[in-house]
C-alpha atoms as a PDB file:
ATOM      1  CA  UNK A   1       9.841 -88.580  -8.432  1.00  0.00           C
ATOM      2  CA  UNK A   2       6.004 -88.044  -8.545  1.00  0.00           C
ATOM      3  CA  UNK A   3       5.637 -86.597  -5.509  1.00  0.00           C
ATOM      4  CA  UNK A   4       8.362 -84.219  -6.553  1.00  0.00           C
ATOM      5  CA  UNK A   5       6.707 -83.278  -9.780  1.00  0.00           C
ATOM      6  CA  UNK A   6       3.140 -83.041  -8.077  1.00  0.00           C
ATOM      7  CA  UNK A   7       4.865 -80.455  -5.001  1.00  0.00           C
ATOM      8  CA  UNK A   8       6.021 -78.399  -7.267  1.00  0.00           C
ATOM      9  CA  UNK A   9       3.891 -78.355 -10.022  1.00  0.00           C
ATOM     10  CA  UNK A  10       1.724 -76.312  -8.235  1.00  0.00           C
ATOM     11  CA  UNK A  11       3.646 -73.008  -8.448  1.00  0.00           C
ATOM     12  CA  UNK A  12       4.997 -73.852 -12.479  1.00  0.00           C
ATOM     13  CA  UNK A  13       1.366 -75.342 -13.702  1.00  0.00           C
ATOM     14  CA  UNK A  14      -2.014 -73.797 -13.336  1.00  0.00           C
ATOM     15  CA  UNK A  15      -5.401 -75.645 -13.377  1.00  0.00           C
ATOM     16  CA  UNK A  16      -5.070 -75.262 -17.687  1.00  0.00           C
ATOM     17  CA  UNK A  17      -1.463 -76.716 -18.245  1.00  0.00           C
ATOM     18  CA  UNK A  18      -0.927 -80.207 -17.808  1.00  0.00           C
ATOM     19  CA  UNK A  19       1.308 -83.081 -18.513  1.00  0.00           C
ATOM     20  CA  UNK A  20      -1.293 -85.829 -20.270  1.00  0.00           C
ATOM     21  CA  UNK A  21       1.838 -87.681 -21.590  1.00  0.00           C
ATOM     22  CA  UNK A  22       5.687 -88.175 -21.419  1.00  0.00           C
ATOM     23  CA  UNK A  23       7.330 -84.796 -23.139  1.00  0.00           C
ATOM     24  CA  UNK A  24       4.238 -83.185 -24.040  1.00  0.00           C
ATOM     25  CA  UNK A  25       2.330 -80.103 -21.663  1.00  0.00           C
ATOM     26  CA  UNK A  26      -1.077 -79.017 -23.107  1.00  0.00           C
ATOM     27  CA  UNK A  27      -2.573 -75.703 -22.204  1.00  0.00           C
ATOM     28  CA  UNK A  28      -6.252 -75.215 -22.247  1.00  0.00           C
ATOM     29  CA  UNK A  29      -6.364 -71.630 -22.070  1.00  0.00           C
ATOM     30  CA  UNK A  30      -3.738 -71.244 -24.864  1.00  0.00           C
ATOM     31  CA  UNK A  31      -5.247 -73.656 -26.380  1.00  0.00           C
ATOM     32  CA  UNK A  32      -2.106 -75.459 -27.738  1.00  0.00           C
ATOM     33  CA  UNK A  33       0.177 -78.318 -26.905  1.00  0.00           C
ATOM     34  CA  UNK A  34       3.920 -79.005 -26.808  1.00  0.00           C
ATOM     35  CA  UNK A  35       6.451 -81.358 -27.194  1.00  0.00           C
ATOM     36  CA  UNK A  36      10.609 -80.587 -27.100  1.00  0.00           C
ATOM     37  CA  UNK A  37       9.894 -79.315 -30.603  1.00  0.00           C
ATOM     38  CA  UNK A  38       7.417 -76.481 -30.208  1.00  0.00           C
ATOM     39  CA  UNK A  39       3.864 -76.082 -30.604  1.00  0.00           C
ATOM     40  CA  UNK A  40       2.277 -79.160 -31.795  1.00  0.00           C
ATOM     41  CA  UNK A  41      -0.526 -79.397 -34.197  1.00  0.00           C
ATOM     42  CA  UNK A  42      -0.624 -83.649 -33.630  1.00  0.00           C
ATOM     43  CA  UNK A  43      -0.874 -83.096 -29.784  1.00  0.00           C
ATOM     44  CA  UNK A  44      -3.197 -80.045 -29.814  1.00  0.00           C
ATOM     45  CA  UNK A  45      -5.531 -82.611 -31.470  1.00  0.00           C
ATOM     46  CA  UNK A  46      -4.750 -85.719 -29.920  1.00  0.00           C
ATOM     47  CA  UNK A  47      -4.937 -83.950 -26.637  1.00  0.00           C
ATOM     48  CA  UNK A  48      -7.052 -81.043 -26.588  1.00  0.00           C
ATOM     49  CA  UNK A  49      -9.327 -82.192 -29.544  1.00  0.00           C
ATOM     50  CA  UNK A  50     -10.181 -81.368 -33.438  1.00  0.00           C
ATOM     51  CA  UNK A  51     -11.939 -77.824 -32.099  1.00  0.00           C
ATOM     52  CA  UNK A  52      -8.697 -76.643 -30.471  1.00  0.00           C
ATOM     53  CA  UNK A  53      -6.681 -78.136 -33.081  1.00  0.00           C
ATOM     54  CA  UNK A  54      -8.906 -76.331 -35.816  1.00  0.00           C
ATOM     55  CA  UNK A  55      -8.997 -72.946 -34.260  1.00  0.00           C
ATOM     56  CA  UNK A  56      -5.215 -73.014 -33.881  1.00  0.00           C
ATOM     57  CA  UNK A  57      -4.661 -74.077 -37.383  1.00  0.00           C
ATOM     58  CA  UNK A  58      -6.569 -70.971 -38.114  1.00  0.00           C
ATOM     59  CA  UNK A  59      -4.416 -68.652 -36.037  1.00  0.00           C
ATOM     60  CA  UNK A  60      -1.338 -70.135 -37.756  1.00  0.00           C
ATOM     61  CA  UNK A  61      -2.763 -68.928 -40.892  1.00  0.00           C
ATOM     62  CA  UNK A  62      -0.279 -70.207 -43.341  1.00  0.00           C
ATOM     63  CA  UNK A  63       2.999 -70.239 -40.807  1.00  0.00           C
ATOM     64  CA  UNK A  64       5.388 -68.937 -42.723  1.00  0.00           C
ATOM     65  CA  UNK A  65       5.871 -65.892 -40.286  1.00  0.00           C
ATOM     66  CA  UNK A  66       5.622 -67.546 -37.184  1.00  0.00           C
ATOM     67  CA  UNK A  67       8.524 -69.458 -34.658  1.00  0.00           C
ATOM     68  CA  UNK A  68       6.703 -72.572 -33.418  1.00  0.00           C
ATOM     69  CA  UNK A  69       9.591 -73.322 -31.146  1.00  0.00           C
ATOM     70  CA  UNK A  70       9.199 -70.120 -29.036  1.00  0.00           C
ATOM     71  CA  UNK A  71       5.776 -69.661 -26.782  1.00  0.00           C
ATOM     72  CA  UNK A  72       4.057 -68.626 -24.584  1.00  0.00           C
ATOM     73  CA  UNK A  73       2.221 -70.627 -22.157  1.00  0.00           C
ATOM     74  CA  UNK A  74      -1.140 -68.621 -20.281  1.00  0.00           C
ATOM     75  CA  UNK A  75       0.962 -68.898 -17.036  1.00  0.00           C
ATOM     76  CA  UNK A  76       3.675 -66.451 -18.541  1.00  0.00           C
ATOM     77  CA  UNK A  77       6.358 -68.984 -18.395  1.00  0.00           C
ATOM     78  CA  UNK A  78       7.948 -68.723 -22.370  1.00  0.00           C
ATOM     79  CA  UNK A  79      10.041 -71.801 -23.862  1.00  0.00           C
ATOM     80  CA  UNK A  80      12.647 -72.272 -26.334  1.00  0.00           C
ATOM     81  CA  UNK A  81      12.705 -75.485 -27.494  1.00  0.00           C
ATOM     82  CA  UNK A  82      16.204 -74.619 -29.319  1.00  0.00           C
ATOM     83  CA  UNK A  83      18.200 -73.937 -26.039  1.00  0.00           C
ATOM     84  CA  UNK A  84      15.781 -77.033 -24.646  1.00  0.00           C
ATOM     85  CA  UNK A  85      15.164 -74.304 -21.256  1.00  0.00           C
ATOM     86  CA  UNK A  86      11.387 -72.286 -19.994  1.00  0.00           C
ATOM     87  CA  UNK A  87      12.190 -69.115 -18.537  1.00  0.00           C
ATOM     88  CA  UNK A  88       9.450 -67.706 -15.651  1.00  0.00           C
ATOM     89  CA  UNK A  89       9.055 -64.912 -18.447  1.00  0.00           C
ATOM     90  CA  UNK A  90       9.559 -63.985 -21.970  1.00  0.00           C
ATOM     91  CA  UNK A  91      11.766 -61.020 -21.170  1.00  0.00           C
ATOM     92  CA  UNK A  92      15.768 -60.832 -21.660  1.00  0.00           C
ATOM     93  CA  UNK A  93      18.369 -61.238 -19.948  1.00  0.00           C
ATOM     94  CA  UNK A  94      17.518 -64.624 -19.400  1.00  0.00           C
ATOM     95  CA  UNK A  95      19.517 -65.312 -16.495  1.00  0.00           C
ATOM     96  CA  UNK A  96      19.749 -68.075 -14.293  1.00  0.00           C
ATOM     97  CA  UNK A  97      17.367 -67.367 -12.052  1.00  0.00           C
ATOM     98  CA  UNK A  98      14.673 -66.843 -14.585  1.00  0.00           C
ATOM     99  CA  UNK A  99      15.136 -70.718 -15.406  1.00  0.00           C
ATOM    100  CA  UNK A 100      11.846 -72.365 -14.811  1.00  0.00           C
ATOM    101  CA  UNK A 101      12.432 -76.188 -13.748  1.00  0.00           C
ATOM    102  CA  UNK A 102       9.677 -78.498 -13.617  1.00  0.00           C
ATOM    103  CA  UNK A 103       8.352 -77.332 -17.164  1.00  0.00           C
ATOM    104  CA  UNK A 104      11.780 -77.499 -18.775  1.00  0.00           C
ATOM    105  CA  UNK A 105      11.978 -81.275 -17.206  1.00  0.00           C
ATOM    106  CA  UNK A 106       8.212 -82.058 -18.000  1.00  0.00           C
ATOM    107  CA  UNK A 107       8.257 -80.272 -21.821  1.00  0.00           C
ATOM    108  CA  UNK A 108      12.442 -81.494 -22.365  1.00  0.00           C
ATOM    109  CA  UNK A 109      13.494 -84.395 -20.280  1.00  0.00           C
ATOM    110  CA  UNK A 110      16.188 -82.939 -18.336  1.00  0.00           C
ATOM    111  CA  UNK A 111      16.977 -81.417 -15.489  1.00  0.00           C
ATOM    112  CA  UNK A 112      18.269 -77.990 -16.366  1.00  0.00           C
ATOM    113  CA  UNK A 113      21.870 -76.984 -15.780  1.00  0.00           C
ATOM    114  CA  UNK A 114      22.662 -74.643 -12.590  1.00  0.00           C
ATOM    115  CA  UNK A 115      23.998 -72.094 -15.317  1.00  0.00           C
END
């Protein structure tokens, strides 16, 4: 299963996003990480560190406008951790083959459904 994840993690993660833990990818350019929840302010700091963690707690301002369960990564692959799936890009339709795989297994702990 490793050697899966490392072949083709090449093409899903860049040099920035990494896995440092079981359902969470971090994303040093973003400067953010995620779990199967959203954007998380405990792993940005665990992970990435009080700076990153700070400076995104800034950007958030107060929250009240912003979706932390849709995003972004800087490799233009977006996620929605309510349908649990990464797309290769934020755009609609999201059809099938705009499913991105290894991030939706590494960020979700699934394979994702041929559909």
């Amino acid at each position: 299963m490793i050697d899966l994840l490392i072949g083709m993690s090449a093409s899903a993660l860049a040099a920035d996003i990494y896995s440092p833990a079981s359902g969470v990818v971090c994303d040093k350019k973003a400067g953010y990480c995620v779990d199967d929840e959203g954007i998380s302010m405990g792993g940005t700091s665990k992970y990435l560190g009080e700076q990153a963690y700070n400076k995104l707690d800034k950007t958030l301002g107060n929250g009240t406008d912003i979706n932390l369960g849709e995003y972004t990564l800087s490799n233009g692959v977006h996620c929605d951790s309510e349908a649990k799936q990464c797309y290769k890009d934020r755009f609609y339709p999201r059809t099938p083959d705009k499913k991105e795989k290894t991030l939706t297994q590494q960020i979700f702990g699934k394979a994702p459904k041929g559909k």
